[in-house]
C-alpha atoms as a PDB file:
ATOM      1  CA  UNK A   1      10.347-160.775 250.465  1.00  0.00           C
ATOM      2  CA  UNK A   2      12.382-163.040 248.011  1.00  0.00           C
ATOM      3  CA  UNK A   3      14.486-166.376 249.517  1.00  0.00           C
ATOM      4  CA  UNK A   4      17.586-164.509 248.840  1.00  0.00           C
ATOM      5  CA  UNK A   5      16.849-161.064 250.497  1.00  0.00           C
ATOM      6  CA  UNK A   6      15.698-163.070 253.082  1.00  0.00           C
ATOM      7  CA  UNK A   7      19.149-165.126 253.359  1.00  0.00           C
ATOM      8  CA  UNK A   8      20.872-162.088 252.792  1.00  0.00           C
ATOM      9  CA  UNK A   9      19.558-160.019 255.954  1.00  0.00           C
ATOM     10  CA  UNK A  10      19.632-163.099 258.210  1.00  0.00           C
ATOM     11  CA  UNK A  11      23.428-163.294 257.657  1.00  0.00           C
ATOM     12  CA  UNK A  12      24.150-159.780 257.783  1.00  0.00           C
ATOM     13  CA  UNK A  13      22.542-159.511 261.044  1.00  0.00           C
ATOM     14  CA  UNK A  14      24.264-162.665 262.833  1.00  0.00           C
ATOM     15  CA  UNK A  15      27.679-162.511 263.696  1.00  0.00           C
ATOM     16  CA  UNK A  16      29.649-164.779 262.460  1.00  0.00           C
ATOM     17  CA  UNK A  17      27.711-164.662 259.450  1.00  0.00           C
ATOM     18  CA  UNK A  18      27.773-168.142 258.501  1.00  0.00           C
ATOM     19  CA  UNK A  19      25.070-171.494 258.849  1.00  0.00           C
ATOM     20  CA  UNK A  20      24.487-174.665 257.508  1.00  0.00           C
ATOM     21  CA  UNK A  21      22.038-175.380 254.658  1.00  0.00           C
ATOM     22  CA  UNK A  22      19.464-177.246 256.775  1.00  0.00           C
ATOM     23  CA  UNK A  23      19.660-173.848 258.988  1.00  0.00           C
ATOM     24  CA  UNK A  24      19.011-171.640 257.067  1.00  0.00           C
ATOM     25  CA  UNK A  25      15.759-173.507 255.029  1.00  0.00           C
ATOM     26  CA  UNK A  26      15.027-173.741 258.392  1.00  0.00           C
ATOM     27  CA  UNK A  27      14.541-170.400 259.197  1.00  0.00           C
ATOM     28  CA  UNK A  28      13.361-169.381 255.815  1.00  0.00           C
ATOM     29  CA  UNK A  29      10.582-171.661 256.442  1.00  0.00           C
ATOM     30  CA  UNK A  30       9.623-170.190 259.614  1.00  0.00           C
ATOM     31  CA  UNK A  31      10.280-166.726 257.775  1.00  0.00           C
ATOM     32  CA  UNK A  32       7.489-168.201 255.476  1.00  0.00           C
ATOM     33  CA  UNK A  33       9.119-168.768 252.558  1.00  0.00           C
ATOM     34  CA  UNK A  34       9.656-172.358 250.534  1.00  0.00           C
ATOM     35  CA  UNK A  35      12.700-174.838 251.054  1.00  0.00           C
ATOM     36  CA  UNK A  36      12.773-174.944 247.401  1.00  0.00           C
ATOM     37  CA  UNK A  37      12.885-171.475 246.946  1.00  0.00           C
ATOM     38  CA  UNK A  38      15.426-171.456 249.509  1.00  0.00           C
ATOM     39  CA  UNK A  39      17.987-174.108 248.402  1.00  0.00           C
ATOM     40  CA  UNK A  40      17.474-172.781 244.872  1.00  0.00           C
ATOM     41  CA  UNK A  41      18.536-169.159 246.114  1.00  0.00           C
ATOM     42  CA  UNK A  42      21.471-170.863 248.075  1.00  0.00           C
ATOM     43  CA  UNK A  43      22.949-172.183 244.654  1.00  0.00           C
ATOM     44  CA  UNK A  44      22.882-169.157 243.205  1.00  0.00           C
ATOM     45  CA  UNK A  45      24.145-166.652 245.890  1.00  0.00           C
ATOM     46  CA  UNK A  46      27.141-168.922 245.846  1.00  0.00           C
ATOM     47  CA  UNK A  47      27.604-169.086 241.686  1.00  0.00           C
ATOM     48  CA  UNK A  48      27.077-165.053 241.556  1.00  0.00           C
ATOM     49  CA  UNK A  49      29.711-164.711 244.608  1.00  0.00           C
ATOM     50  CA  UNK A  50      27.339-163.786 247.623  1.00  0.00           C
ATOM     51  CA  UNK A  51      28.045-166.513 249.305  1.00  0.00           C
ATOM     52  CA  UNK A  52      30.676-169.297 250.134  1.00  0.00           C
ATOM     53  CA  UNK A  53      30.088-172.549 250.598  1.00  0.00           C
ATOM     54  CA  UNK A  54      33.152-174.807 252.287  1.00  0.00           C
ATOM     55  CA  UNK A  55      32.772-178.193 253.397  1.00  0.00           C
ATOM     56  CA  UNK A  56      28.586-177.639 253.780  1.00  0.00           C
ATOM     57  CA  UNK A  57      28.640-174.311 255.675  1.00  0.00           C
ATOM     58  CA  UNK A  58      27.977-171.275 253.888  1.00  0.00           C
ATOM     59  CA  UNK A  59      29.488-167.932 254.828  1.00  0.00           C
ATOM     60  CA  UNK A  60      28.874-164.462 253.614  1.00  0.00           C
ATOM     61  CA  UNK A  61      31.448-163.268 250.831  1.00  0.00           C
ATOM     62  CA  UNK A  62      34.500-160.871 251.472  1.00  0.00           C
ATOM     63  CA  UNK A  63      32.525-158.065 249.911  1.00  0.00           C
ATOM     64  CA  UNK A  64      29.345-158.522 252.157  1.00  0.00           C
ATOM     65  CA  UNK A  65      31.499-159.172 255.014  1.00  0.00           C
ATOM     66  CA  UNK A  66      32.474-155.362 254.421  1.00  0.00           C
ATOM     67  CA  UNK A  67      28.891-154.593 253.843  1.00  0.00           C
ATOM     68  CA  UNK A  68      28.182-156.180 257.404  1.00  0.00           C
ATOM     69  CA  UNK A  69      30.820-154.546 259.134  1.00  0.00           C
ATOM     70  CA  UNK A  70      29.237-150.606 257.549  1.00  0.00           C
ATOM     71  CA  UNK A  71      26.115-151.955 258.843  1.00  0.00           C
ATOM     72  CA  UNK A  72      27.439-152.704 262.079  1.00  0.00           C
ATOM     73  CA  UNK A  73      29.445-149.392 261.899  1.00  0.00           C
ATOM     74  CA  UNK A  74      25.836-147.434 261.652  1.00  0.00           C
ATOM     75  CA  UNK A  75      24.308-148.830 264.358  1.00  0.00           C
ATOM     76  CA  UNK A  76      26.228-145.918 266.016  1.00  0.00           C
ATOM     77  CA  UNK A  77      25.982-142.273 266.112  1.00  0.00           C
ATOM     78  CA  UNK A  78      30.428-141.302 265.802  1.00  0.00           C
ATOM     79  CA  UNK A  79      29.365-137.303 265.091  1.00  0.00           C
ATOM     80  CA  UNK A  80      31.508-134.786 266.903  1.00  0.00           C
ATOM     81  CA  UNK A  81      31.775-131.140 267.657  1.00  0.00           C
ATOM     82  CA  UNK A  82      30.888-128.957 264.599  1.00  0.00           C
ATOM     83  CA  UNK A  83      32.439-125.531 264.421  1.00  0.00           C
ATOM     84  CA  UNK A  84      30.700-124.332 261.298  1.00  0.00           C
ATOM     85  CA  UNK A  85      33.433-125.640 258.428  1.00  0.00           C
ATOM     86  CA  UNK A  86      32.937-128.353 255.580  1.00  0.00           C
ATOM     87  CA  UNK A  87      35.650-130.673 254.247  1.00  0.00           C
ATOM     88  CA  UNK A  88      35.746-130.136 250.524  1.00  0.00           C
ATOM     89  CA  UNK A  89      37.685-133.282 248.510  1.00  0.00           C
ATOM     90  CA  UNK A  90      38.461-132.977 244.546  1.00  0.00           C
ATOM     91  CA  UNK A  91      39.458-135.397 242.214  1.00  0.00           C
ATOM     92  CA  UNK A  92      41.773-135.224 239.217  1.00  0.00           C
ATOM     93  CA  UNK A  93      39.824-135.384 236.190  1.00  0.00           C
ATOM     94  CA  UNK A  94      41.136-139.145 235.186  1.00  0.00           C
ATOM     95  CA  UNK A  95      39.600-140.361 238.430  1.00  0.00           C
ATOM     96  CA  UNK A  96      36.582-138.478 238.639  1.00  0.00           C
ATOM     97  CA  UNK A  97      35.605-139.467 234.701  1.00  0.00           C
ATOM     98  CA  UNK A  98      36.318-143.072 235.393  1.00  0.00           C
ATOM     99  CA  UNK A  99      35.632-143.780 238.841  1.00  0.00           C
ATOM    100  CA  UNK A 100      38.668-145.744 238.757  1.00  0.00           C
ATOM    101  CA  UNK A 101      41.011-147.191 241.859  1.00  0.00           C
ATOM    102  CA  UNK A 102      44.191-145.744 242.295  1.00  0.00           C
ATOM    103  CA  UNK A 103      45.699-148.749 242.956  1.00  0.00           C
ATOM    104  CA  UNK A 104      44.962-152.403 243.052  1.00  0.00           C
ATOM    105  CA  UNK A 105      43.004-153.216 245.508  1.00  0.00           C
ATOM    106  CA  UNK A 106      41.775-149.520 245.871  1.00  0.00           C
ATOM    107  CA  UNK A 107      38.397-148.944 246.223  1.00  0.00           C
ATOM    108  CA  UNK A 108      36.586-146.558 243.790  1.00  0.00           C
ATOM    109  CA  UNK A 109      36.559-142.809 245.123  1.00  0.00           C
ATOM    110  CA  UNK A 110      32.532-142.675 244.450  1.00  0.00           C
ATOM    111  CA  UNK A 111      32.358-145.362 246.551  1.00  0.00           C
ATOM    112  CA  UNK A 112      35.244-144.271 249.289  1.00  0.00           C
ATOM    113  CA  UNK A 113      33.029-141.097 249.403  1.00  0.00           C
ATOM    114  CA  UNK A 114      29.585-142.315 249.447  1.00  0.00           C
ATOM    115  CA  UNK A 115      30.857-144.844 252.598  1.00  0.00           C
ATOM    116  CA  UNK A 116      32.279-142.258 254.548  1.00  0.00           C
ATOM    117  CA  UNK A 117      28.817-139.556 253.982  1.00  0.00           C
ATOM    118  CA  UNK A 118      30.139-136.890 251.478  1.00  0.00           C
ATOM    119  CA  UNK A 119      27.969-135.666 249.056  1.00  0.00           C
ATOM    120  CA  UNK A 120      29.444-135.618 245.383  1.00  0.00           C
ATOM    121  CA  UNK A 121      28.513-131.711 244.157  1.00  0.00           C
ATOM    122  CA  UNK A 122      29.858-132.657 240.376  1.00  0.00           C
ATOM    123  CA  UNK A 123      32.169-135.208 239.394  1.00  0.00           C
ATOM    124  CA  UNK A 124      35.034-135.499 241.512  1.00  0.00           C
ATOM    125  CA  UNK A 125      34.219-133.075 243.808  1.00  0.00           C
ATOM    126  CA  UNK A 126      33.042-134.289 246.938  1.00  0.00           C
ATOM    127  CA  UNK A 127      31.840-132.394 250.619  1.00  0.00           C
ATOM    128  CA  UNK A 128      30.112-132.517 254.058  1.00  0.00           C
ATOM    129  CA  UNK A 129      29.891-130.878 257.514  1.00  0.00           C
ATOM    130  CA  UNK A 130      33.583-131.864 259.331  1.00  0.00           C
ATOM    131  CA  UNK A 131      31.640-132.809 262.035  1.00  0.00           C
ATOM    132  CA  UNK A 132      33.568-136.510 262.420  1.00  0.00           C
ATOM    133  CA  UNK A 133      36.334-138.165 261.585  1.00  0.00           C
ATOM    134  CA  UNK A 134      34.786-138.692 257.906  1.00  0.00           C
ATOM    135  CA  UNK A 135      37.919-139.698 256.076  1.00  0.00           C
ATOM    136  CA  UNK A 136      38.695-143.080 257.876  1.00  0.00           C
ATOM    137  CA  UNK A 137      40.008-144.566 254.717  1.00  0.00           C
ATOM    138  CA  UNK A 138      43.083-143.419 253.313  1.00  0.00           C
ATOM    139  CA  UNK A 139      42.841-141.166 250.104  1.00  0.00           C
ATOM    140  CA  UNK A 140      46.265-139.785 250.209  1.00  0.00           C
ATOM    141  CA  UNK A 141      47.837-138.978 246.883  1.00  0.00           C
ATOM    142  CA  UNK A 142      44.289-139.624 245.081  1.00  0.00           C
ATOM    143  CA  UNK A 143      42.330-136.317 246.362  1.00  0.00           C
ATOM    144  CA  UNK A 144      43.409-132.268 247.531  1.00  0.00           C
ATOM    145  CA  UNK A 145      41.497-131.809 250.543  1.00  0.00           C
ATOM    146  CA  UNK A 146      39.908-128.548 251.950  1.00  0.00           C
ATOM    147  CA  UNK A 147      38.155-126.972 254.395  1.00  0.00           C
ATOM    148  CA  UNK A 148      35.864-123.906 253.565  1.00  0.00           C
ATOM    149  CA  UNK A 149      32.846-122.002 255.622  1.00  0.00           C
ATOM    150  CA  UNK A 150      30.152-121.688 252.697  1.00  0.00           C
ATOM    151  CA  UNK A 151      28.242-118.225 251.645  1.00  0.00           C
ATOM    152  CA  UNK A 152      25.333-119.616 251.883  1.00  0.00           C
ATOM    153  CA  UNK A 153      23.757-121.220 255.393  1.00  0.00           C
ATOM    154  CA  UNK A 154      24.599-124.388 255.985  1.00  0.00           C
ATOM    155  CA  UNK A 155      20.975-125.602 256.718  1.00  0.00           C
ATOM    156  CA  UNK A 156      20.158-124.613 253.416  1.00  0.00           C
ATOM    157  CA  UNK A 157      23.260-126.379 251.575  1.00  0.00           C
ATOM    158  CA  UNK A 158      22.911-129.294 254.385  1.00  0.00           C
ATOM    159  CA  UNK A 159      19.289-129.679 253.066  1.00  0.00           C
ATOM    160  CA  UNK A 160      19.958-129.262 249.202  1.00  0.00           C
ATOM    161  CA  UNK A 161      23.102-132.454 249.221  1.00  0.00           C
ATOM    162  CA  UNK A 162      21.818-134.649 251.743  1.00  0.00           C
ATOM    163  CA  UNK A 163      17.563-134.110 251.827  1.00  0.00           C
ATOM    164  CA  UNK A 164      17.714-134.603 255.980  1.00  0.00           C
ATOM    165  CA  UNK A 165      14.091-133.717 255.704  1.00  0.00           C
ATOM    166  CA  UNK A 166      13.154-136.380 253.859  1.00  0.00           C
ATOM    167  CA  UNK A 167      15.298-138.581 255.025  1.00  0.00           C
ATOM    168  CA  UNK A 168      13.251-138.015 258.669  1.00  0.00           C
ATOM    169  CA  UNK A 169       9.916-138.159 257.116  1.00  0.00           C
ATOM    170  CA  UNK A 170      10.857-141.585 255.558  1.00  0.00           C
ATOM    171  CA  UNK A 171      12.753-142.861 259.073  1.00  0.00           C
ATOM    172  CA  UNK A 172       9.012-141.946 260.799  1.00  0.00           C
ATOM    173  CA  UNK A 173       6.945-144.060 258.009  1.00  0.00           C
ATOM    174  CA  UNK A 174       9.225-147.203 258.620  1.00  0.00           C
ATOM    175  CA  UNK A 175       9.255-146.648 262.665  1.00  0.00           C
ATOM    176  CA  UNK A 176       5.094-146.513 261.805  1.00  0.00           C
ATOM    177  CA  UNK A 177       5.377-149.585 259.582  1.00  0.00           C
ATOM    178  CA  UNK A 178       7.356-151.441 262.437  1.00  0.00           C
ATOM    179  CA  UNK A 179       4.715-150.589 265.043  1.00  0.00           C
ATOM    180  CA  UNK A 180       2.153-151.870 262.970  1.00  0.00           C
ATOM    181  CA  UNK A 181       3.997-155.495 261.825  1.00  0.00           C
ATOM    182  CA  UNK A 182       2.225-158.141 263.007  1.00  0.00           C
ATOM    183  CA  UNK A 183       4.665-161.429 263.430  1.00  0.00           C
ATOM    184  CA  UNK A 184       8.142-162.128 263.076  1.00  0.00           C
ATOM    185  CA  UNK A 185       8.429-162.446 258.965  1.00  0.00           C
ATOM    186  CA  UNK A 186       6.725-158.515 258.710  1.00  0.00           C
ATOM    187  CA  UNK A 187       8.680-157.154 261.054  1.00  0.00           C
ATOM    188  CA  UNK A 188      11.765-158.795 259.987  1.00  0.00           C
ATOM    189  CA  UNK A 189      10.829-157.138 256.615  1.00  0.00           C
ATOM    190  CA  UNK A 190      10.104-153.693 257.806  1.00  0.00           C
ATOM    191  CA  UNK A 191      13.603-154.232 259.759  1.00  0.00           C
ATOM    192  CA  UNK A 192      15.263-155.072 256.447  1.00  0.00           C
ATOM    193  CA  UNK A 193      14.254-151.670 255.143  1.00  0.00           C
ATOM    194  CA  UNK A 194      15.393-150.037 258.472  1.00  0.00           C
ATOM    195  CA  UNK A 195      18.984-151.039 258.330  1.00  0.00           C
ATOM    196  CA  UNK A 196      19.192-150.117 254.882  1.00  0.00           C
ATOM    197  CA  UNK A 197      17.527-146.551 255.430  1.00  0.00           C
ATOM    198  CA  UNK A 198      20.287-145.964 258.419  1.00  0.00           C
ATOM    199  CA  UNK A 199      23.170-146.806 256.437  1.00  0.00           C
ATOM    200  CA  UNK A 200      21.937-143.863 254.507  1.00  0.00           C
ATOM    201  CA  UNK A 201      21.661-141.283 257.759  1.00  0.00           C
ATOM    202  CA  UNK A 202      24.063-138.400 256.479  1.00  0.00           C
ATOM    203  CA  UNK A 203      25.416-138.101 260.234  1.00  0.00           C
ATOM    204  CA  UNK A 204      24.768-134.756 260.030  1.00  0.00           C
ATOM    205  CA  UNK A 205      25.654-132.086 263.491  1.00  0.00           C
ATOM    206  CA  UNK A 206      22.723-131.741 265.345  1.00  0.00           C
ATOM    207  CA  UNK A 207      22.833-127.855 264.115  1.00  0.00           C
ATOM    208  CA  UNK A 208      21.709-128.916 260.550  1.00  0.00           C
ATOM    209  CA  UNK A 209      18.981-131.423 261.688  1.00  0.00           C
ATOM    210  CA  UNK A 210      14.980-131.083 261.578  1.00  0.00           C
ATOM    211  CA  UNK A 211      13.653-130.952 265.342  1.00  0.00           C
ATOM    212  CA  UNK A 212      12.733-134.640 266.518  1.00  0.00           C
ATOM    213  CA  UNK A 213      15.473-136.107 264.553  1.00  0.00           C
ATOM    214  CA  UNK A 214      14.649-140.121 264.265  1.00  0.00           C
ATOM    215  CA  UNK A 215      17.998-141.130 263.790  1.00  0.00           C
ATOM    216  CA  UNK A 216      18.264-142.594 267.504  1.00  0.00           C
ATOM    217  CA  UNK A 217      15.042-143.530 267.523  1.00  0.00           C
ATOM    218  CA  UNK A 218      15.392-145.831 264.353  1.00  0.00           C
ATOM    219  CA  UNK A 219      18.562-147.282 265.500  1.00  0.00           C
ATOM    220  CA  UNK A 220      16.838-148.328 268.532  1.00  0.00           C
ATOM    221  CA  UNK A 221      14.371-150.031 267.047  1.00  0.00           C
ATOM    222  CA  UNK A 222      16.575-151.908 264.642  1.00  0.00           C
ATOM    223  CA  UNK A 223      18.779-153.035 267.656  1.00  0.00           C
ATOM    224  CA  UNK A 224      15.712-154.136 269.413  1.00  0.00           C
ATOM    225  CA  UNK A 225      14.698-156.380 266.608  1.00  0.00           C
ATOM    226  CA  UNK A 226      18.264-157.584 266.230  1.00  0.00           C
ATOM    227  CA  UNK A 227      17.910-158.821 269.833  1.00  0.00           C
ATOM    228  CA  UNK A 228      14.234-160.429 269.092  1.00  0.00           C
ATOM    229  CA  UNK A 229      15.003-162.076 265.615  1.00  0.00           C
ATOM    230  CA  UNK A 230      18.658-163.741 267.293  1.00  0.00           C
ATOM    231  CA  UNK A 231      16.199-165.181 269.897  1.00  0.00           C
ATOM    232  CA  UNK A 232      13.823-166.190 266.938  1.00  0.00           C
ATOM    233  CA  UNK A 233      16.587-167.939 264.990  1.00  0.00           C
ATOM    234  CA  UNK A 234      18.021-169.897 268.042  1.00  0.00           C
ATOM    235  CA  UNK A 235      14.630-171.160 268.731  1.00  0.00           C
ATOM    236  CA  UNK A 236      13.777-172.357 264.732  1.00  0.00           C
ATOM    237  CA  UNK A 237      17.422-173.794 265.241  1.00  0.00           C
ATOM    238  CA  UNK A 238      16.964-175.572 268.203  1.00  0.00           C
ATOM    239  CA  UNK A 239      13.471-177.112 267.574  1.00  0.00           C
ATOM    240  CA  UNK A 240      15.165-178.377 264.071  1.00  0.00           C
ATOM    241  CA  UNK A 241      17.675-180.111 266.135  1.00  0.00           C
ATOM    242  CA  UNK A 242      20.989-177.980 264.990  1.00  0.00           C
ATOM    243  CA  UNK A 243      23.481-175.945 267.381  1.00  0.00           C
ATOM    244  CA  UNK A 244      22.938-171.977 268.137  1.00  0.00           C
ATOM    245  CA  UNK A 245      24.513-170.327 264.873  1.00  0.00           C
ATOM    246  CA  UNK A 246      24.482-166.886 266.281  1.00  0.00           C
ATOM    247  CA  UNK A 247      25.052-164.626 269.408  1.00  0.00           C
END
């Protein structure tokens, strides 16, 4: 665990995402880790754009703010009915070549896609179950949208673009990791890798899933440490002398 991973996941887990520096080498320390290390990775989170720093307080940036808000976002399970059909989306060539925005301020279609669970098949040509509402930002006027019942079963093409499988058998290894952490700076590690591994569940219907599907299960746990480490911090906080940073 570097300083700034470390820095990282404590601010992406409090809301609002934002502390002092003597805060945050504060709970670095207790996390283990050197207040060198961590004032050093403070200076440069801010000069590569991770972070802000106004008037001593430093906050996450506008792009991990969105980051945050995904993570938050996967903490829950927003699948749906599934009735058997797949939303297909393609991509004129220009986009699909260049990964370009449409517009300013328009996020790149690999990314659009990749956020909202689509698996690209080839360039510019992205699908997935339409099994929830998967196309919460607007791509009008940048993709042709379908929907199509593939020749093939669905478990099998499920398995082939989105590895569910695997995806399980990893989510079980971490839940075994977590289990097995002894203190607050392995588990907060093990937790670090937990959040990341949900934001890549494919939310795929419960028709296309292996039996004893972790998803819940990991989210669970992650929510339970969430609860644990905010406790954690607010103690390290308080016994340095500073207010609560986080609820």
């Amino acid at each position: 665990m570097t300083a700034r991973s470390a820095i990282l996941s404590a601010l992406l887990g409090t809301h609002p995402a934002r502390a002092r520096a003597q805060q945050i080498v504060a709970i670095a320390d207790a996390l283990g880790l050197r207040e060198s290390a961590a004032r050093v990775a403070l200076t440069r989170m801010v000069s590569t754009g991770d972070l802000i720093r106004d008037d001593g307080v430093y906050t996450l940036s506008p792009r991990l703010l969105e980051r945050q808000k995904r993570q938050d976002r996967a903490m829950e399970v927003p699948t749906g009915p599934w009735a058997g059909q797949w939303r297909i989306a393609i991509a004129p060539d220009a986009y699909a070549q260049a990964a370009v925005p449409a517009a300013v301020g328009a996020a790149p279609l690999s990314d659009v896609f990749g956020f909202m669970k689509f698996a690209e098949v080839r360039d510019g040509v992205w699908m997935r179950p339409d099994n929830h509402d998967a196309l919460a930002i607007d791509v009008a006027g940048r993709v042709s949208l379908f929907s199509a019942v593939p020749q093939e079963p669905s478990i099998d093409l499920s398995e082939r673009l989105f590895a569910p499988a695997r995806w399980a058998a990893d989510a079980e290894l971490m839940l075994v990791d977590y289990q097995n952490a002894v203190g607050v700076a392995d588990r907060f590690e093990v937790a670090a890798t937990i959040v990341r591994h949900i934001l890549d569940d494919p939310l795929l219907p419960a028709e296309l899933l292996p039996d004893d599907w972790p998803g819940v299960r990991l989210r669970t746990t992650y929510g339970e440490f969430r609860t644990d480490f905010i406790e954690f911090v607010n103690e390290v906080i308080a016994a340095s002398g500073g207010p609560s940073i986080t609820h």
